[in-house]
C-alpha atoms as a PDB file:
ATOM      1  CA  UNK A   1     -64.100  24.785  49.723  1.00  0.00           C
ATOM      2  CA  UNK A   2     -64.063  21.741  47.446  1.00  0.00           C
ATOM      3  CA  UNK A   3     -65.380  22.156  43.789  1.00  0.00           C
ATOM      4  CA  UNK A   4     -68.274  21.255  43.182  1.00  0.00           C
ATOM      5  CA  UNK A   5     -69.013  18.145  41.023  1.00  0.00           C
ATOM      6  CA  UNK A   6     -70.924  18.385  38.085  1.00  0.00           C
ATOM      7  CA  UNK A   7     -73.925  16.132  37.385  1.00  0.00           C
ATOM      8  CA  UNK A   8     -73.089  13.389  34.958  1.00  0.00           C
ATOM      9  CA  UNK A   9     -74.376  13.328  31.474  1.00  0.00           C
ATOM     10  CA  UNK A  10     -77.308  10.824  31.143  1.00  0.00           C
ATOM     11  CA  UNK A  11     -77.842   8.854  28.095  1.00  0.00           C
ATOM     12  CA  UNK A  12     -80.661   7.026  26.555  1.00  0.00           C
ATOM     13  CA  UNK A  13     -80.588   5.779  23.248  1.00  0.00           C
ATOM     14  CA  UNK A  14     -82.564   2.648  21.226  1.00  0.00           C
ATOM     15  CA  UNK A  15     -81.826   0.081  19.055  1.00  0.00           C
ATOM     16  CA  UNK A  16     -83.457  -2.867  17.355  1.00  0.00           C
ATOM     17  CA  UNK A  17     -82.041  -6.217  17.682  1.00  0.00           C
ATOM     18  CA  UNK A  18     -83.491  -8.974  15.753  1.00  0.00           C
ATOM     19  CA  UNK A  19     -86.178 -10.739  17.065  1.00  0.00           C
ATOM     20  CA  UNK A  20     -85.221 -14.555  16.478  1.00  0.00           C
ATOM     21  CA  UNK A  21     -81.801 -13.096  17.745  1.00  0.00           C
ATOM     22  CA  UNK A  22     -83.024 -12.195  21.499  1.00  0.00           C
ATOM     23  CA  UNK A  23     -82.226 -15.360  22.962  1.00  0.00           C
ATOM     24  CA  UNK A  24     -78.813 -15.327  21.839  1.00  0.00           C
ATOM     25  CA  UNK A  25     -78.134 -12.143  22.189  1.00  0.00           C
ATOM     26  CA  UNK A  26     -79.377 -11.764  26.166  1.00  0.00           C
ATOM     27  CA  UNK A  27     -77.045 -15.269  26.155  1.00  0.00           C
ATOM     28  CA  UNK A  28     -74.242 -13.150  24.975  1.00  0.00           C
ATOM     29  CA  UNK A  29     -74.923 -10.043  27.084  1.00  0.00           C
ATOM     30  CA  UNK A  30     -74.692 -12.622  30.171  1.00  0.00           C
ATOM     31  CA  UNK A  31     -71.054 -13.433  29.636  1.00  0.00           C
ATOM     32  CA  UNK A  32     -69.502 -10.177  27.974  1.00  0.00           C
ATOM     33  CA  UNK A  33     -66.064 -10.311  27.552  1.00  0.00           C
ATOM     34  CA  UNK A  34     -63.914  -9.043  30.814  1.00  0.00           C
ATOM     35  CA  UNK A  35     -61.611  -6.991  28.725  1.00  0.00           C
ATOM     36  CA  UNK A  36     -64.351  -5.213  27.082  1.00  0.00           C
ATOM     37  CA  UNK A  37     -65.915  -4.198  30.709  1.00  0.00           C
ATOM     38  CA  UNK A  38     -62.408  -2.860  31.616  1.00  0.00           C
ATOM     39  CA  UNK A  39     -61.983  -1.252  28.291  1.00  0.00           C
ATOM     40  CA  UNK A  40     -65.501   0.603  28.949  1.00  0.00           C
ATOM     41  CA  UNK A  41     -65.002   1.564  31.979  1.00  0.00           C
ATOM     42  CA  UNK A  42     -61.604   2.832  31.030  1.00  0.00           C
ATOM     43  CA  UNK A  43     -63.601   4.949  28.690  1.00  0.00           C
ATOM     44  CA  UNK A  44     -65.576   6.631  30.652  1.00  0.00           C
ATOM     45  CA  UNK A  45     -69.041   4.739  30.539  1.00  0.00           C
ATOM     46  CA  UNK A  46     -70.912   4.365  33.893  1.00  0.00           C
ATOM     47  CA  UNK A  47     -74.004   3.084  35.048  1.00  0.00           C
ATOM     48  CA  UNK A  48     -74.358   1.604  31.846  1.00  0.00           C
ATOM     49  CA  UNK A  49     -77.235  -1.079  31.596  1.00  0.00           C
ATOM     50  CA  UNK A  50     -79.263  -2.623  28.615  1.00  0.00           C
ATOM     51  CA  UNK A  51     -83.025  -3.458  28.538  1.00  0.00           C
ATOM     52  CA  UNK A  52     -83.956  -5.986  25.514  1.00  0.00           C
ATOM     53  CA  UNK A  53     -87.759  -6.514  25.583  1.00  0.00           C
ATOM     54  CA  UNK A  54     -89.037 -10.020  23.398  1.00  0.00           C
ATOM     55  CA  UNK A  55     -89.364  -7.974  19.967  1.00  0.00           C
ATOM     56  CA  UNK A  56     -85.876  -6.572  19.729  1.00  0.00           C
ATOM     57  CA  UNK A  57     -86.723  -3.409  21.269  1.00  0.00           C
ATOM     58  CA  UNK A  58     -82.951  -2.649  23.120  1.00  0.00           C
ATOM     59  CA  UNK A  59     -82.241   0.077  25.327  1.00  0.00           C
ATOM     60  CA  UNK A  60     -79.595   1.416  26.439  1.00  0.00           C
ATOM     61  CA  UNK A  61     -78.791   3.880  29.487  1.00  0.00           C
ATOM     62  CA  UNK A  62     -75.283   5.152  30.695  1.00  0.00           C
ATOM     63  CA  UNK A  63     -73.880   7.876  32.327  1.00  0.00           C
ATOM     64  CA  UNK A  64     -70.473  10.005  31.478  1.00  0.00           C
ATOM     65  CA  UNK A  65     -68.813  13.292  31.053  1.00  0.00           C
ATOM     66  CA  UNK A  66     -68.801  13.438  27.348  1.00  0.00           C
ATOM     67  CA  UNK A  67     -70.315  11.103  25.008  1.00  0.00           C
ATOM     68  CA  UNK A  68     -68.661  11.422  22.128  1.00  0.00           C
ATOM     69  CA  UNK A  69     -65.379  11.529  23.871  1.00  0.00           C
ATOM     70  CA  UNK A  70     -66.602   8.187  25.461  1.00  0.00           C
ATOM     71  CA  UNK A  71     -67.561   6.605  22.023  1.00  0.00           C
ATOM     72  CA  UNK A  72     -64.452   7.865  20.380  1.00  0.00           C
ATOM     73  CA  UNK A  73     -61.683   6.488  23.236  1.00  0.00           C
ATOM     74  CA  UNK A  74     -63.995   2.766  22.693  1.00  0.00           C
ATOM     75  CA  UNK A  75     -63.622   3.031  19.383  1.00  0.00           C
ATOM     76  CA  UNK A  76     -60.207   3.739  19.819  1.00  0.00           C
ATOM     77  CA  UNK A  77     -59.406   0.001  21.253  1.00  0.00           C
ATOM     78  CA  UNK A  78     -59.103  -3.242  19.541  1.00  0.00           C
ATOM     79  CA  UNK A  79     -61.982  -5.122  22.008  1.00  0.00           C
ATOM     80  CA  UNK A  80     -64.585  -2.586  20.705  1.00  0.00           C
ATOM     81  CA  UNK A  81     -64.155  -3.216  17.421  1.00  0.00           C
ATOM     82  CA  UNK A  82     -63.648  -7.653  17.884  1.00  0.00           C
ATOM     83  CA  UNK A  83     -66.766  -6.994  20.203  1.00  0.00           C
ATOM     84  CA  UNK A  84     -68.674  -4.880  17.468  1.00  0.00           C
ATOM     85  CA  UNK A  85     -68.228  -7.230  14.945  1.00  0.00           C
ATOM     86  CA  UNK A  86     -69.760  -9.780  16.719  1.00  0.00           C
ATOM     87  CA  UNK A  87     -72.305  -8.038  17.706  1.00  0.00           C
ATOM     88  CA  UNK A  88     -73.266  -6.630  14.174  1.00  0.00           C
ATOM     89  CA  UNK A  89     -75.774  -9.500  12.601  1.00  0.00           C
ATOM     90  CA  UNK A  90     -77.690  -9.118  15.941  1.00  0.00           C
ATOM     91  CA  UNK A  91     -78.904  -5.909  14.722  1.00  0.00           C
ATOM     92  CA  UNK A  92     -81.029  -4.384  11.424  1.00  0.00           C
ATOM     93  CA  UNK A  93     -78.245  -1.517  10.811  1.00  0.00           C
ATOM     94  CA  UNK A  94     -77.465  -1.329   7.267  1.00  0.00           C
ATOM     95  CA  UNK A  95     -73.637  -1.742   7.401  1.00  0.00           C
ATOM     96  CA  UNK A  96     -73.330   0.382  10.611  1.00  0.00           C
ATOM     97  CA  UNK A  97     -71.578  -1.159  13.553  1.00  0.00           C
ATOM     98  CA  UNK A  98     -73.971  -0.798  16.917  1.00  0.00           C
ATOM     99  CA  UNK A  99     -71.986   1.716  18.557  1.00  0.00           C
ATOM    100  CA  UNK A 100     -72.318   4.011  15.480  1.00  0.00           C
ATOM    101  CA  UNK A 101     -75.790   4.022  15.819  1.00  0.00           C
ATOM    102  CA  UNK A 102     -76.330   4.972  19.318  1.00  0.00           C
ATOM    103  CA  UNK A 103     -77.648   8.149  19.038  1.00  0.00           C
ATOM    104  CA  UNK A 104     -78.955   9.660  22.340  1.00  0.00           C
ATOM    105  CA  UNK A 105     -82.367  10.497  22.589  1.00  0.00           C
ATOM    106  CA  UNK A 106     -83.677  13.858  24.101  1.00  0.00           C
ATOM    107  CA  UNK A 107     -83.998  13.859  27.691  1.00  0.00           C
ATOM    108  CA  UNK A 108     -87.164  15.431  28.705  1.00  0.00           C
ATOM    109  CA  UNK A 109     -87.810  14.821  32.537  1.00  0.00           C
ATOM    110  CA  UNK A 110     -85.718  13.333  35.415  1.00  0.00           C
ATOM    111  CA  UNK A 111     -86.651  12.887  38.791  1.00  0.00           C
ATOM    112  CA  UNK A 112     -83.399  13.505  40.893  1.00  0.00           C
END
């Protein structure tokens, strides 16, 4: 009998972009690089999909094993951190690079 497969891990997190940076940064988000796509991917990260509403409001949603591992192997690679730094003045983070402050929010109902 095959093993059975267990159900990803969802996550959910939020971040703020700036808001006279939206344009730009959904401009950005339309042409991310190929090599950082593989390099997620390669990661672990599935599924994964951002929502920017017109006041910075970002969310994020992706589905893996393990998280952290997930974070860890991207920050592990050369594209993440090119692509992080880039990505950096978008964002009101106090000298934190985005990925550093994705921090999942508590999943409280899911409709399977």
């Amino acid at each position: 009998m095959p093993e059975a497969r267990s159900e990803p891990t969802r996550i959910c997190f939020v971040l703020q972009v700036l808001p006279e940076r939206v344009a730009e940064y959904r401009a950005r988000h339309a042409a991310v690089w190929p090599e950082m796509l593989d390099a997620l991917r390669t990661a672990g990260w599935r599924n994964y999909s951002l929502f920017l509403g017109d006041d910075g409001m970002l969310v994020g949603y992706l589905e893996c094993d393990d998280f952290e591992a997930c974070k860890a192997r991207m920050q592990d690679t050369e594209i993440n951190a090119l692509w992080q730094a880039e990505m950096a003045p978008y964002f009101t983070l106090a000298e934190r690079a985005p990925d550093d402050a994705m921090t999942p929010l508590q999943e409280v109902f899911h409709l399977a």
